[in-house]
C-alpha atoms as a PDB file:
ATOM      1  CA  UNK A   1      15.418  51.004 -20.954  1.00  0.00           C
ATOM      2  CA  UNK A   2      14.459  47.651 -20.625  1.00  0.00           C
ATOM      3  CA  UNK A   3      16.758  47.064 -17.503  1.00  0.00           C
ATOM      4  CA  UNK A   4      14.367  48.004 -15.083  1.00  0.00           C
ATOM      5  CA  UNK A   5      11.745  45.602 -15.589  1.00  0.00           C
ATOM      6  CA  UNK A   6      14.541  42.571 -16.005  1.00  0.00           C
ATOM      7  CA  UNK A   7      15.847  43.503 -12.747  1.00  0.00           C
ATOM      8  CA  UNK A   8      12.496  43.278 -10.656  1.00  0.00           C
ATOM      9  CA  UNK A   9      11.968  40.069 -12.468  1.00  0.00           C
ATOM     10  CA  UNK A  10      14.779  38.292 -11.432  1.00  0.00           C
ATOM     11  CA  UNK A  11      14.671  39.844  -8.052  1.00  0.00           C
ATOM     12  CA  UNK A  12      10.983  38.342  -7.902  1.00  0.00           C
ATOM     13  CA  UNK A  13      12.219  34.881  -9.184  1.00  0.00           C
ATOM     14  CA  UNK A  14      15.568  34.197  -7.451  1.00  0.00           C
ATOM     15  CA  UNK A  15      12.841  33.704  -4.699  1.00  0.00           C
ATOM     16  CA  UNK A  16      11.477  29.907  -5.680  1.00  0.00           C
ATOM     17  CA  UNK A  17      13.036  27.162  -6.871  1.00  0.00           C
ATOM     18  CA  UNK A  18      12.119  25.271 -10.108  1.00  0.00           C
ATOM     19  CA  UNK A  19       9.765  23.145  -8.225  1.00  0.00           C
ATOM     20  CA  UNK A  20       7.455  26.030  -7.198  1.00  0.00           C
ATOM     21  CA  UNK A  21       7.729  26.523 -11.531  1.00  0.00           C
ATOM     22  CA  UNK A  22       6.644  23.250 -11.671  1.00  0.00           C
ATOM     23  CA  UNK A  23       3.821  23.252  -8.933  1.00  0.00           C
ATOM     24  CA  UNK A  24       2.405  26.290 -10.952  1.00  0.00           C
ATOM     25  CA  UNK A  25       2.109  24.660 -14.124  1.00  0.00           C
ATOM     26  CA  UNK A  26       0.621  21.592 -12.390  1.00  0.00           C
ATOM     27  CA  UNK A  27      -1.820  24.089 -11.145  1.00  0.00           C
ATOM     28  CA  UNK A  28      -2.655  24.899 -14.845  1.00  0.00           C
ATOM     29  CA  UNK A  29      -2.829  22.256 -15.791  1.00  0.00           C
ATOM     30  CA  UNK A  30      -5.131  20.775 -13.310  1.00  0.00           C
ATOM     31  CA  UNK A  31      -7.229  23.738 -13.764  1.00  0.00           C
ATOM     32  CA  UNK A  32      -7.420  22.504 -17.478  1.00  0.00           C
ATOM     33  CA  UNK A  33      -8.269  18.814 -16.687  1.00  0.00           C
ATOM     34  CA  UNK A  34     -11.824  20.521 -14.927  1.00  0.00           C
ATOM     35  CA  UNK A  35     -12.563  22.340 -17.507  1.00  0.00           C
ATOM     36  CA  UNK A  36     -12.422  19.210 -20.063  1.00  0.00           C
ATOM     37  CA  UNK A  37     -14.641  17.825 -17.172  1.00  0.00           C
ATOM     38  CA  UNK A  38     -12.288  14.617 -17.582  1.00  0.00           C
ATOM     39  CA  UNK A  39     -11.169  12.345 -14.828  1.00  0.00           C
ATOM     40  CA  UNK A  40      -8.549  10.605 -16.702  1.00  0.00           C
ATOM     41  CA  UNK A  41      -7.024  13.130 -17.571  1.00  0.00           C
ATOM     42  CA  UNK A  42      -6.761  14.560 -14.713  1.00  0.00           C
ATOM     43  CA  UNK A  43      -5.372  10.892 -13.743  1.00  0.00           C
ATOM     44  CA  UNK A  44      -2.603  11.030 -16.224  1.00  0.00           C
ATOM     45  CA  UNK A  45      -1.756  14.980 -15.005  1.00  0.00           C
ATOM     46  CA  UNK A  46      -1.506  13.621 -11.605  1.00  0.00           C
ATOM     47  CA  UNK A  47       0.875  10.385 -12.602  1.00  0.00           C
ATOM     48  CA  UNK A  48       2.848  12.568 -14.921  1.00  0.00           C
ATOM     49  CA  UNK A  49       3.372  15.930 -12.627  1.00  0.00           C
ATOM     50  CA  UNK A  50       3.987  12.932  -9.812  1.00  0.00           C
ATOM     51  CA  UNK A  51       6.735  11.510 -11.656  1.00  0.00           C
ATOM     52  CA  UNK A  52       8.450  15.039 -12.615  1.00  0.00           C
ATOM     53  CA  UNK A  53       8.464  16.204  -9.022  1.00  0.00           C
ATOM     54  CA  UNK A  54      10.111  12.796  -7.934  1.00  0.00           C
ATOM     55  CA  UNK A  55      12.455  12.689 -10.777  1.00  0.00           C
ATOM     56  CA  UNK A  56      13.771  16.288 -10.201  1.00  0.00           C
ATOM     57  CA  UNK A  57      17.071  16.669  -8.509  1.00  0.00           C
ATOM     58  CA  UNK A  58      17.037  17.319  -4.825  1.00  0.00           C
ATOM     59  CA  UNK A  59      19.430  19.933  -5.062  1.00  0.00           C
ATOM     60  CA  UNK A  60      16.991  21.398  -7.298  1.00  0.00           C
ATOM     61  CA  UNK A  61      14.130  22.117  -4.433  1.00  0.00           C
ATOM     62  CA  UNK A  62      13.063  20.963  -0.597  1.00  0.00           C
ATOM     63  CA  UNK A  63      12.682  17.402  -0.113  1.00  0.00           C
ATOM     64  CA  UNK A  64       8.904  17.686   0.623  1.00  0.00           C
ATOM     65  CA  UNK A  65       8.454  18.188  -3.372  1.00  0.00           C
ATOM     66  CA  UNK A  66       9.956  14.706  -3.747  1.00  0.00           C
ATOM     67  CA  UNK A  67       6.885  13.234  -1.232  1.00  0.00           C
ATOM     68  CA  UNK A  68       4.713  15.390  -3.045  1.00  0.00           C
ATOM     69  CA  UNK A  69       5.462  13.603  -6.278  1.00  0.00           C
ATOM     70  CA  UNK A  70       5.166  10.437  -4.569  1.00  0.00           C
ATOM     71  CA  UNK A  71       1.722  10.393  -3.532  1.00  0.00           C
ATOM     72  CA  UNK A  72       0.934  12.097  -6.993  1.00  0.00           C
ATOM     73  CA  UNK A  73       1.960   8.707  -8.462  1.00  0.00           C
ATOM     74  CA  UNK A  74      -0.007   6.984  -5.850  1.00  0.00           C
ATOM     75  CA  UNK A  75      -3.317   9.038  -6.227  1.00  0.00           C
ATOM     76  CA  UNK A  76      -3.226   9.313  -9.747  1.00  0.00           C
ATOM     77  CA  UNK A  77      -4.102   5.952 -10.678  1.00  0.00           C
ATOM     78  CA  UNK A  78      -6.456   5.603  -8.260  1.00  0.00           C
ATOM     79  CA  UNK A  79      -8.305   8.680  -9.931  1.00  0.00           C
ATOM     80  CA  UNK A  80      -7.947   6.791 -13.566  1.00  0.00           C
ATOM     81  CA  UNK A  81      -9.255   4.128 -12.299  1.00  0.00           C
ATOM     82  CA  UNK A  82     -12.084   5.388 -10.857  1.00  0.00           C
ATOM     83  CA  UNK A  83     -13.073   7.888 -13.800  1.00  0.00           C
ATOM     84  CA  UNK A  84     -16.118   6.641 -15.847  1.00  0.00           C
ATOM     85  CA  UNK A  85     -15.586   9.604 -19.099  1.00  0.00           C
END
């Protein structure tokens, strides 16, 4: 009974990796950081989602994740910086 809907699950994930996983909940999370209205926060998400996509095995997901992550850790203390909450 419940086979059916397993199987198109997995058959939908086996598609991304577990950095697109990861890029979603950034998403979230971001989305969460505007609706606190807080710049710092959004800071730390940045620093913290930077450091997860660098720190993630390569064999894990493409390589452009990994220079994603890096200029995450670059902007995002730029953005704490610059927040005034």
């Amino acid at each position: 009974m419940l086979e059916f809907p397993l199987q198109l699950i997995d058959g939908i994930l086996r598609q991304y990796s577990v950095a697109h996983a990861i890029l979603l909940l950034f998403v979230f999370a971001l989305l969460a950081g505007v609706v606190k209205k807080s710049m710092r926060l959004t800071g730390l998400q940045f620093v913290v989602f930077g450091l997860i996509f660098f720190l993630t095995p390569i064999s894990q997901h493409p390589m452009y994740f990994q220079y994603l992550g890096l200029g995450l850790m670059v902007v995002g203390p730029v953005i704490f910086i610059a927040a005034e909450d």
